[in-house]
Protein backbone atom coordinates (compact mmCIF):
# COMPACT_ATOMS: atom_id res chain seq x y z
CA UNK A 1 0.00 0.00 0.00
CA UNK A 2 1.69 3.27 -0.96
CA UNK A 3 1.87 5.71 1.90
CA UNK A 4 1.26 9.38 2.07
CA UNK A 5 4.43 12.49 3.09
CA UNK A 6 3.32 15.35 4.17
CA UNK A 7 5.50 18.23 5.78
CA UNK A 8 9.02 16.53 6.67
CA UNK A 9 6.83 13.99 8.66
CA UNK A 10 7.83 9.86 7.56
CA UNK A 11 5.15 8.49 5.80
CA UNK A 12 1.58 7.97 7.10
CA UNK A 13 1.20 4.92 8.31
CA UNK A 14 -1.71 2.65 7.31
CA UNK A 15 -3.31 2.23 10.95
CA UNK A 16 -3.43 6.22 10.46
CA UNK A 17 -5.02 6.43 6.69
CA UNK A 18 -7.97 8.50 8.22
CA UNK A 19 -5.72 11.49 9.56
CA UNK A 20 -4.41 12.05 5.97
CA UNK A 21 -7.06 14.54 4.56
CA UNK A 22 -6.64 16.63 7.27
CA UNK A 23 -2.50 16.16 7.09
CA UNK A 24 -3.15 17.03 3.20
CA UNK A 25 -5.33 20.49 3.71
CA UNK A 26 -2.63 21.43 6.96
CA UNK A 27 0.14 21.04 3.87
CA UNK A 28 -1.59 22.92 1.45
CA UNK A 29 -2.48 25.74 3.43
CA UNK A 30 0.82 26.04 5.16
CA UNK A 31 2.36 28.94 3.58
CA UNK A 32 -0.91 31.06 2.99
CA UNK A 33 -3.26 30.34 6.12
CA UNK A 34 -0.88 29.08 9.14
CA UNK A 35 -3.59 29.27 11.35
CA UNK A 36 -5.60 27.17 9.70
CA UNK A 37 -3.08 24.37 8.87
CA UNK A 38 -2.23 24.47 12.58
CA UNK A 39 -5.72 23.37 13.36
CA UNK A 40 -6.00 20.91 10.58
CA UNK A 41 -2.61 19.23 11.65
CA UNK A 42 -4.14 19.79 15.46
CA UNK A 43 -6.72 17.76 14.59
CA UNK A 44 -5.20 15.52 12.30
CA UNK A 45 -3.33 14.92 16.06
CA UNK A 46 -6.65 14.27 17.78
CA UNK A 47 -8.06 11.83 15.01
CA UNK A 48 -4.53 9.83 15.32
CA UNK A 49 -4.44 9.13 19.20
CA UNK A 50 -8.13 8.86 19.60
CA UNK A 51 -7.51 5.80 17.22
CA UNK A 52 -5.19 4.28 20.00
CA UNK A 53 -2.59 2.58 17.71
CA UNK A 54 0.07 0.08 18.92
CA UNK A 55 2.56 -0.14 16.64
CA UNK A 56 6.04 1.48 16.72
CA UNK A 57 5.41 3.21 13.52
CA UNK A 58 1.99 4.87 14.20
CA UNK A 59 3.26 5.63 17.40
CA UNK A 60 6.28 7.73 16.01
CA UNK A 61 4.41 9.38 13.71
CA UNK A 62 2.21 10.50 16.37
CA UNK A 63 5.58 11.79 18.28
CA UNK A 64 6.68 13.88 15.26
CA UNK A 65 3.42 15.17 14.44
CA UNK A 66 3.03 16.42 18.02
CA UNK A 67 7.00 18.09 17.26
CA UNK A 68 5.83 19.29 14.26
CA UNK A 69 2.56 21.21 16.03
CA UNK A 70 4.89 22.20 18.31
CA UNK A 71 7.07 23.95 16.23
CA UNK A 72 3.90 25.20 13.93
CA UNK A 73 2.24 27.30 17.21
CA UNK A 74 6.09 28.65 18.02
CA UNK A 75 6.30 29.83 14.17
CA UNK A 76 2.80 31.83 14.16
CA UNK A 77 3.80 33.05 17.86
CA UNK A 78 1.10 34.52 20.19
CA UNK A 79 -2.43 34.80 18.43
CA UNK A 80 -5.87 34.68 19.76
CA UNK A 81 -6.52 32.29 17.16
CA UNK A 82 -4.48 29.96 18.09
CA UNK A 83 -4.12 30.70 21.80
CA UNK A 84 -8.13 31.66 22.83
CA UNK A 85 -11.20 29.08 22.22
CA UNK A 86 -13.72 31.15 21.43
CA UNK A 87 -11.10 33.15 18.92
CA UNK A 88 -10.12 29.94 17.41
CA UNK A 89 -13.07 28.19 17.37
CA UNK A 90 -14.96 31.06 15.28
CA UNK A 91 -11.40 31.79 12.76
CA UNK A 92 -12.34 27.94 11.54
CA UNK A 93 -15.50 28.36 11.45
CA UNK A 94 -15.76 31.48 9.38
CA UNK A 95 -12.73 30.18 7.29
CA UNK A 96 -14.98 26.69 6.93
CA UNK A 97 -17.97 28.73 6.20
CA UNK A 98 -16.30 30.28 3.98
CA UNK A 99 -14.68 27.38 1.65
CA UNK A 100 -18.49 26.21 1.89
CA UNK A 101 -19.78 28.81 0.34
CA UNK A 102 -17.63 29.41 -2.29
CA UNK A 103 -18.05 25.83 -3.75
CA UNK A 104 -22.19 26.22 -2.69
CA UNK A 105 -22.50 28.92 -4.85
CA UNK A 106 -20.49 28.15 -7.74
CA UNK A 107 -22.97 24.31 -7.60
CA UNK A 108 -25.95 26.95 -7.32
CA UNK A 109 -25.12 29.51 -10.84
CA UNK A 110 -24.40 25.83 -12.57
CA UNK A 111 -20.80 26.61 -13.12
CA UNK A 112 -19.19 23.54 -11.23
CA UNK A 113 -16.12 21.77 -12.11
CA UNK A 114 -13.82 19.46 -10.90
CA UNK A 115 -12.35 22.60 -8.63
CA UNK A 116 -16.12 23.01 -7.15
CA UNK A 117 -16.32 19.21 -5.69
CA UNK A 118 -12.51 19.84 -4.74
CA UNK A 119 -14.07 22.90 -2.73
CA UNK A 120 -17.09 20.93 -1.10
CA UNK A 121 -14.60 18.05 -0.08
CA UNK A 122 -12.11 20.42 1.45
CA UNK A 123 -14.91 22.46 3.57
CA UNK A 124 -16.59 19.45 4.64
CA UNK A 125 -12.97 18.66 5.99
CA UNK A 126 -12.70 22.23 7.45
CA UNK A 127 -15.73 21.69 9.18
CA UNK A 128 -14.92 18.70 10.70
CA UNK A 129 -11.96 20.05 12.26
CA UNK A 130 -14.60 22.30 14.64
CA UNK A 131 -15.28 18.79 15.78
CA UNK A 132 -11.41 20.04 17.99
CA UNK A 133 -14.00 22.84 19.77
CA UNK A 134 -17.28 20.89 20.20
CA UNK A 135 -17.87 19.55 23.62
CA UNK A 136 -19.88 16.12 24.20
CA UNK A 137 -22.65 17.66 25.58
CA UNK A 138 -23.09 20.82 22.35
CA UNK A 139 -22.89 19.22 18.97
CA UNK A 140 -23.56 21.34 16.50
CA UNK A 141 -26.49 19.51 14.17
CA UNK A 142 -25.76 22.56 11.54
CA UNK A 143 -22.22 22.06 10.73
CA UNK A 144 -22.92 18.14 10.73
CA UNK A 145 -25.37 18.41 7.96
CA UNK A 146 -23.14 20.93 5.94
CA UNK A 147 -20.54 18.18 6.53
CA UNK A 148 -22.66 15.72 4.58
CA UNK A 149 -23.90 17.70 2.04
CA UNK A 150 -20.18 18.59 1.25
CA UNK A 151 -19.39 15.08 1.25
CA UNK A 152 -22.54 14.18 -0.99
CA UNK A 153 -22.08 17.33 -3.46
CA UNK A 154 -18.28 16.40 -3.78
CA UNK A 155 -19.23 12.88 -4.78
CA UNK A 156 -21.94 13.98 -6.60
CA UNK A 157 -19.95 16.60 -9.20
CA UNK A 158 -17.08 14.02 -9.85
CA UNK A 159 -19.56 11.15 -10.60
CA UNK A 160 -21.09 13.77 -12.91
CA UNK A 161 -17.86 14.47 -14.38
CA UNK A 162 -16.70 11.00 -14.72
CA UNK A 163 -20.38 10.01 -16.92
CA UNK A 164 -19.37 12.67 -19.21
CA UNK A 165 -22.43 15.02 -18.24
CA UNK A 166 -23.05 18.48 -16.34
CA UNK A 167 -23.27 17.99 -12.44
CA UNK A 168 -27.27 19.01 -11.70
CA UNK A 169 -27.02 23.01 -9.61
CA UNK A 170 -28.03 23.04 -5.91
CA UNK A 171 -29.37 20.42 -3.55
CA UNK A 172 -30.92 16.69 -4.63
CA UNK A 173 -34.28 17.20 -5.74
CA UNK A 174 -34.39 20.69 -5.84
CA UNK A 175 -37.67 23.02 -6.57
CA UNK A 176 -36.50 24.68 -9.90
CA UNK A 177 -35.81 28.54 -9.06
CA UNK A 178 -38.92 30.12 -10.82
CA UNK A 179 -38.10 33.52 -13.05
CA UNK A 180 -40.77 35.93 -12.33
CA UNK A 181 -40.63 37.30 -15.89
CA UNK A 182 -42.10 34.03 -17.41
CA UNK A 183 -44.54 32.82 -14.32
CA UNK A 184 -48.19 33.50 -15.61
CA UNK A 185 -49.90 36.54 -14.63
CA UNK A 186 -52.05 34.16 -11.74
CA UNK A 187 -48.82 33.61 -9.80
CA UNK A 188 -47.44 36.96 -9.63
């Protein structure tokens, strides 16, 4: 099985295959948005020891990730968004958000491609990384259902892409957006 290198990290090991997405958006956002790659490889970090792994590989992986936040937080030095909750917690959120609704309304106008399901994957992965503020006891039913519809619209546009035809605008099963100009006069 090939493995993944991100950063100057070794390889990700297979017992860790489901911190790689996050790994991924931390490396591509690096240079641009170092907050936001800190709390992608932060919770890259969470997924990885949540998932309790035994062997010596996984395990120093883990070690040089945790290095490697380390060194990420001294980098960016003292910022609310990194060093206050509430700060951090609403910088990925609006940057989330954001991604979202980029790729949401490109779908909506009917101009997606291959970028647009690239958009709705990545913000359903930016939105999962809020998972790093939620407490037990407050999940947050709105950014869960974004989450899926990312994941659906993503999968949706590239299966659309890959049968050679345009990816349908908007939500499954969508009402049509009516045009006033050519309702008739009763439904004005």
């Amino acid at each position: 099985m090939a493995t993944t290198k991100l950063f100057n990290l070794p390889p990700i090991p297979p017992a860790l295959k489901s911190v790689t997405p996050y790994l991924q958006r931390a490396d591509e956002l690096k240079g641009k948005e170092p907050i936001m790659s800190y709390w992608c490889t932060y919770y890259a970090a969470q997924v990885g020891i949540a998932l309790n792994v035994k062997e010596t590989s996984s395990r120093v992986f883990l070690f040089d990730l945790l290095g490697l936040l380390e060194s990420m937080k001294e980098a960016i030095g003292p910022n609310d968004a990194i060093d206050v909750e509430a700060a951090s917690a609403a910088y990925v959120e609006n940057f989330a958000v954001k991604v979202f609704s980029m790729a949401d309304n490109e779908d909506r106008k009917g101009a997606a491609t291959r970028h647009v399901d690239s958009k709705f994957l990545a913000a359903a992965h930016f939105l999962d990384v809020l998972k790093t503020f939620r407490r037990a006891s407050s999940p947050n039913r709105f950014h869960d259902e974004k989450i899926r519809y990312a994941k659906w619209k993503a999968a949706d546009i590239g299966k659309a892409f890959r049968e050679g035809r345009k990816p349908t605008p908007g939500p499954a099963n969508a009402e049509p957006e009516l045009d006033p100009e050519t309702l008739p006069p009763h439904l004005h």
